[in-house]
Protein backbone atom coordinates (compact mmCIF):
# COMPACT_ATOMS: atom_id res chain seq x y z
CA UNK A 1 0.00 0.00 0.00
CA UNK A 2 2.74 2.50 1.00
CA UNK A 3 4.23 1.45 -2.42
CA UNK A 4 1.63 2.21 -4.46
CA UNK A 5 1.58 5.60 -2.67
CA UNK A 6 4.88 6.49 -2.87
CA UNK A 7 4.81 5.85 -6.44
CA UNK A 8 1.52 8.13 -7.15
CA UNK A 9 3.05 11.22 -4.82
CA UNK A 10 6.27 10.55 -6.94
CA UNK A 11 4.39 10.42 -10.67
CA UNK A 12 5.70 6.98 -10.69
CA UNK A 13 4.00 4.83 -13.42
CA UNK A 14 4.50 1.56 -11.23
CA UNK A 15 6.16 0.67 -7.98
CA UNK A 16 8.65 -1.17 -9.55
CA UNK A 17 10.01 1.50 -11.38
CA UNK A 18 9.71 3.58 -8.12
CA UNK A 19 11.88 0.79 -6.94
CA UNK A 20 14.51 0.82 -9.03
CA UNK A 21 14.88 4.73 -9.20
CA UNK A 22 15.41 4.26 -5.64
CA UNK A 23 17.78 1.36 -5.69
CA UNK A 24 19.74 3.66 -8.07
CA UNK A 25 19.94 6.79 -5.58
CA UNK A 26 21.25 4.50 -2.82
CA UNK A 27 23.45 3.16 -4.43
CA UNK A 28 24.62 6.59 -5.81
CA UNK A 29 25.17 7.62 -1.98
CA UNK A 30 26.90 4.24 -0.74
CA UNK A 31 29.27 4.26 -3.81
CA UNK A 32 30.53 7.41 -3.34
CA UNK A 33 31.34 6.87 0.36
CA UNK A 34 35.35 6.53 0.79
CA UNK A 35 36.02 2.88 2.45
CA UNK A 36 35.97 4.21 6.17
CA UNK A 37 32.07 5.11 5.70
CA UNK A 38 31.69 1.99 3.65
CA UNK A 39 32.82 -0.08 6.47
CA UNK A 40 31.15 1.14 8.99
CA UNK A 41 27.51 2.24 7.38
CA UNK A 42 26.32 -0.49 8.85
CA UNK A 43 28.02 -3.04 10.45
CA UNK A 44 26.74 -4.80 13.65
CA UNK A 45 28.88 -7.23 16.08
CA UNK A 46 27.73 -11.08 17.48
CA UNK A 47 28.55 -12.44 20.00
CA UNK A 48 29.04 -15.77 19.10
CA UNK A 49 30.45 -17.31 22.42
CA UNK A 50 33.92 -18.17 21.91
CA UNK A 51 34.49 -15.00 19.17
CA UNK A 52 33.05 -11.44 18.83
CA UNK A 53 32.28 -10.95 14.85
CA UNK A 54 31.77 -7.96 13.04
CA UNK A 55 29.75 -8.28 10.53
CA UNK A 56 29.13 -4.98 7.60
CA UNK A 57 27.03 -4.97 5.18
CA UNK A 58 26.66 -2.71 1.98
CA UNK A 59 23.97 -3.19 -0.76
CA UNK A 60 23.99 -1.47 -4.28
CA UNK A 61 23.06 -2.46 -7.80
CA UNK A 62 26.71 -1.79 -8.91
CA UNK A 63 28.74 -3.76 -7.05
CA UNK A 64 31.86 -3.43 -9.32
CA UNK A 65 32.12 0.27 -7.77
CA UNK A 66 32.35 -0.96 -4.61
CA UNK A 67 35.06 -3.53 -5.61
CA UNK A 68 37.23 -1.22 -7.00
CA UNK A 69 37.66 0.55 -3.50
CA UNK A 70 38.77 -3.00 -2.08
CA UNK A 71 42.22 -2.17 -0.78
CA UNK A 72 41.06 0.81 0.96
CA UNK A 73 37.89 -1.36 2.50
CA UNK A 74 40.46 -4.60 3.25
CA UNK A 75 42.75 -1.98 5.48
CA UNK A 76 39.26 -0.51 7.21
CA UNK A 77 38.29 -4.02 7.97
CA UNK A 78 41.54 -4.43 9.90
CA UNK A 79 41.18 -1.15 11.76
CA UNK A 80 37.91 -2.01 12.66
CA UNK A 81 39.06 -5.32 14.06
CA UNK A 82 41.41 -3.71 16.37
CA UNK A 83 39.24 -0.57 17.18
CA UNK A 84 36.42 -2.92 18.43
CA UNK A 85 38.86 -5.83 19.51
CA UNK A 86 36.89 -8.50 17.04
CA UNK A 87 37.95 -12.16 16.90
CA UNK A 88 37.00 -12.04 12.94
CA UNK A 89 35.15 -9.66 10.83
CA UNK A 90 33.26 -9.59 7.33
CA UNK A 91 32.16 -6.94 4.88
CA UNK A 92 29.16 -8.28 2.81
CA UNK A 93 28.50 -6.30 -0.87
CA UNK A 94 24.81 -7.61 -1.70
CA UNK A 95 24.22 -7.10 -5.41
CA UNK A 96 20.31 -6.01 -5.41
CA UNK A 97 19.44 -6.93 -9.30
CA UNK A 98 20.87 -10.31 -9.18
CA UNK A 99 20.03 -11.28 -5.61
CA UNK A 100 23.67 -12.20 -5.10
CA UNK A 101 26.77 -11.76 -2.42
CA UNK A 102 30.41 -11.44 -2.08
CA UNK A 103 32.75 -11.55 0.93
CA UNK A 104 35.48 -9.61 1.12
CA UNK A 105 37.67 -11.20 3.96
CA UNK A 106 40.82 -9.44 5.37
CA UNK A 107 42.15 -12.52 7.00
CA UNK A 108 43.43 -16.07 7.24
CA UNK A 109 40.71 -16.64 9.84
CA UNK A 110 38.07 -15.17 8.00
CA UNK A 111 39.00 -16.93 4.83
CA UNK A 112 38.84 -20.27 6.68
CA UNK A 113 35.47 -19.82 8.60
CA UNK A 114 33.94 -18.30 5.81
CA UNK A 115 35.06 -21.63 3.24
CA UNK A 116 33.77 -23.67 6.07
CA UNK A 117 30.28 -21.98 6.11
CA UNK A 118 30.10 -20.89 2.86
CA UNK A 119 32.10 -22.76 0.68
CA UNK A 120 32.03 -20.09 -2.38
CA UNK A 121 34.72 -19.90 -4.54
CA UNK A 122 37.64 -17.53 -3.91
CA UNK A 123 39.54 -14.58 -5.70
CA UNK A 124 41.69 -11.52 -5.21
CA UNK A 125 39.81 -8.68 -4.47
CA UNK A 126 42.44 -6.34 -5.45
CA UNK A 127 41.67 -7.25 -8.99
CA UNK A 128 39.41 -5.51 -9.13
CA UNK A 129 41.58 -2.29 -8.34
CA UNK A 130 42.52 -1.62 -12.17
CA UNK A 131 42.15 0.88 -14.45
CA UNK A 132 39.45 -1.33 -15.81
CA UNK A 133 36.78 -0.93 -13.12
CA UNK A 134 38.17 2.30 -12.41
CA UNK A 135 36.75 3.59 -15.44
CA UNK A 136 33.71 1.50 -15.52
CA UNK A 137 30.56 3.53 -16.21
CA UNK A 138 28.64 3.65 -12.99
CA UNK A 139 27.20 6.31 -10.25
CA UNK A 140 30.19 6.40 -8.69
CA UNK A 141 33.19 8.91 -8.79
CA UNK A 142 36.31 7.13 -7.87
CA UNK A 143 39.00 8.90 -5.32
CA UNK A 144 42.48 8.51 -5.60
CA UNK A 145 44.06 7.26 -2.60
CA UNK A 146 46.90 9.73 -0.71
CA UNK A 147 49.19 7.02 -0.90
CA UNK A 148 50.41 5.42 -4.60
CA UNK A 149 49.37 1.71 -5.93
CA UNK A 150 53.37 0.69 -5.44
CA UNK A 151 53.10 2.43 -1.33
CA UNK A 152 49.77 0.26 -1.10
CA UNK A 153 51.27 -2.92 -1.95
CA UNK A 154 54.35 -2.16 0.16
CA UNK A 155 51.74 -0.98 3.30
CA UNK A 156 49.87 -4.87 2.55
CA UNK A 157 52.90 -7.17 2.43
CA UNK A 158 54.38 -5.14 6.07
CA UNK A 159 50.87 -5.91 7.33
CA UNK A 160 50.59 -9.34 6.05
CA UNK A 161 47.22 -8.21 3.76
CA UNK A 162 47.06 -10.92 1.26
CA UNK A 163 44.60 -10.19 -2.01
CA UNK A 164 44.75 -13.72 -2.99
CA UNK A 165 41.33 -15.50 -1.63
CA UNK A 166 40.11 -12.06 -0.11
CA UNK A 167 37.30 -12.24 -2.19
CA UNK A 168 34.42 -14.84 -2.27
CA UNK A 169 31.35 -15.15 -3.94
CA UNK A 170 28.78 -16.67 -1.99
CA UNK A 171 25.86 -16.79 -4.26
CA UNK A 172 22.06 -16.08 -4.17
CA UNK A 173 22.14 -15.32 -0.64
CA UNK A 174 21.04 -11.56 0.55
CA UNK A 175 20.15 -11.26 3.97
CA UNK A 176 22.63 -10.52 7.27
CA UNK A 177 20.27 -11.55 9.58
CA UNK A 178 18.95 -14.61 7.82
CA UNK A 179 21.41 -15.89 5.49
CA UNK A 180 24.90 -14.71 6.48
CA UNK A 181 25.20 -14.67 10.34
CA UNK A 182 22.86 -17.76 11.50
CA UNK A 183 25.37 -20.21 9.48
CA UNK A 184 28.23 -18.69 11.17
CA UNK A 185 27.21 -19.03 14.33
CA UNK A 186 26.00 -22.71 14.19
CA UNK A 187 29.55 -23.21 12.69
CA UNK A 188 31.33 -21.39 15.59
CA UNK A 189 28.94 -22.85 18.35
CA UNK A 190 29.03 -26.22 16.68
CA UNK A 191 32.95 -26.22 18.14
CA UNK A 192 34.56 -23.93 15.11
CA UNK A 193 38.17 -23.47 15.57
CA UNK A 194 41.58 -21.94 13.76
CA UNK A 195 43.74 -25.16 12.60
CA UNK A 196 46.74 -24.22 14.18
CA UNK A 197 48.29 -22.78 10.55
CA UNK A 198 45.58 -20.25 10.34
CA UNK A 199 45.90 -19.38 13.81
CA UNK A 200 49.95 -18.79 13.35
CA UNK A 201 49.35 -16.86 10.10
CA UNK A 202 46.62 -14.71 11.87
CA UNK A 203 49.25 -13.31 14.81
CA UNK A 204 51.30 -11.92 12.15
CA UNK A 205 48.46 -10.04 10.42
CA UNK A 206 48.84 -6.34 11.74
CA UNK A 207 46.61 -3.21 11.36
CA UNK A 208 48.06 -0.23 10.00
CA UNK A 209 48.76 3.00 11.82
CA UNK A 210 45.72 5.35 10.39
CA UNK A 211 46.27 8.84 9.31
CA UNK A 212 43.03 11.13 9.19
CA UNK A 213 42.27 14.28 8.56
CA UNK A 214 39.21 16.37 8.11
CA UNK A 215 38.72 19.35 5.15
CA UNK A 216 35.84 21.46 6.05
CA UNK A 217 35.16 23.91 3.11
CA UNK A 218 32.04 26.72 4.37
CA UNK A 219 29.32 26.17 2.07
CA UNK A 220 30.73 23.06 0.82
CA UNK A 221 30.78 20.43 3.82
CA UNK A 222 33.73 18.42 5.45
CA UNK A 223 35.42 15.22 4.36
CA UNK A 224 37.55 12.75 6.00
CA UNK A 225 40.78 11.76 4.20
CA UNK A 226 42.31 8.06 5.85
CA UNK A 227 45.48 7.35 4.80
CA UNK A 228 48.27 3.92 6.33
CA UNK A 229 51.74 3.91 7.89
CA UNK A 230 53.60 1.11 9.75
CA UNK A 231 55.76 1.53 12.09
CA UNK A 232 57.84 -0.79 14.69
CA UNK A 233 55.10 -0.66 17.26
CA UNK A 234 52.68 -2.18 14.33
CA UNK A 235 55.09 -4.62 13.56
CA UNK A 236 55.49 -5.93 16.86
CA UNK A 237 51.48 -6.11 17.46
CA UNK A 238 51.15 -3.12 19.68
């Protein structure tokens, strides 16, 4: 009913269209959000006895725009783990026209848990960081990072980011509450555990020292540039 309404006090033909229009503006606004906004839209923890997850979600019809920011969103997701002392954390990107998922996963943890649960098939997310999907035709406007692609890749070896397997497509599955976290959490409560090589690897996977600052033009608005260091305190897991 509110449907129907919406679309007559918005000289919208059908709600469907309505729909779509609006699918389009959100995805407009969450595609144009830099990766600390992305990450933390909306993300939600569980406690899920033996580990707290964090779990964020992000849903758009153009999920290749969000890809392309997947360095910057892999680095979030480990400064999130460390600002809210998580056990493991995912980042969901829920493709509204074809009702499908992907994971991106920032660690060896993550990566196992989520093949045990899941079982999708893996990729590198950074991939996806080309020139190609950089100038793929979308909503979005694309932001250069402060810090250079050959910096980046220096800033994810010292901090033990790996792009292979970061990525995993989990198929026609759409819903946090229903879909993504329930299965986790029977898998964790059903006795889920590191093997002992994923728990080694995970010790040595850091979070980098975050840079922000904020740029406040009057009449424009303010934004927040994030930019990664390491230093020897990050190195030795302080």
């Amino acid at each position: 009913m509110f449907a129907t309404l919406l679309a007559f006090i918005g000289e919208e033909s059908h709600p469907n269209i309505l729909a779509q229009e609006m699918f389009k503006a959100k995805t407009a606004f969450l595609c144009n959000l830099n990766a600390y906004s992305v990450v933390r839209a909306d993300q939600k923890n569980f406690d899920m006895g033996k580990f707290l997850v964090g779990w964020a979600t992000i849903e758009v019809n153009d999920p290749l725009a969000i890809l392309a920011k997947s360095r910057d969103i892999l680095f979030e997701l480990r400064v999130l783990k460390k600002e809210k002392n998580l056990d493991l954390v995912f980042l969901s990107v829920v493709d509204l026209q074809k009702k499908q998922t992907v994971l991106l996963l920032c660690g060896t943890n993550e990566l196992q848990l989520a093949k045990a649960v899941f079982k999708g098939a893996t990729s590198n997310a950074l991939d996806y960081v080309n020139d190609e999907v950089k100038s793929h035709s979308s909503t979005c406007t694309h932001h250069n990072h402060s810090h250079g692609a050959s910096d980046m890749d220096a800033l994810a070896r010292a901090i033990n980011l790996e792009g292979e397997d970061s990525l995993m497509d989990i198929g026609a599955k759409v819903s946090r509450k229903l879909e993504f976290v329930p299965p986790v959490k029977d898998m964790i409560t059903s006795g889920w555990e590191p093997d002992r090589r994923s728990a080694r690897i995970s010790t040595m996977e850091f979070a980098p020292h975050v840079h922000t600052e904020h740029a406040c033009i009057e009449g424009v608005g303010c934004s927040l540039e994030r930019s990664y260091s390491i230093d020897a305190n990050t190195q030795d897991g302080a």
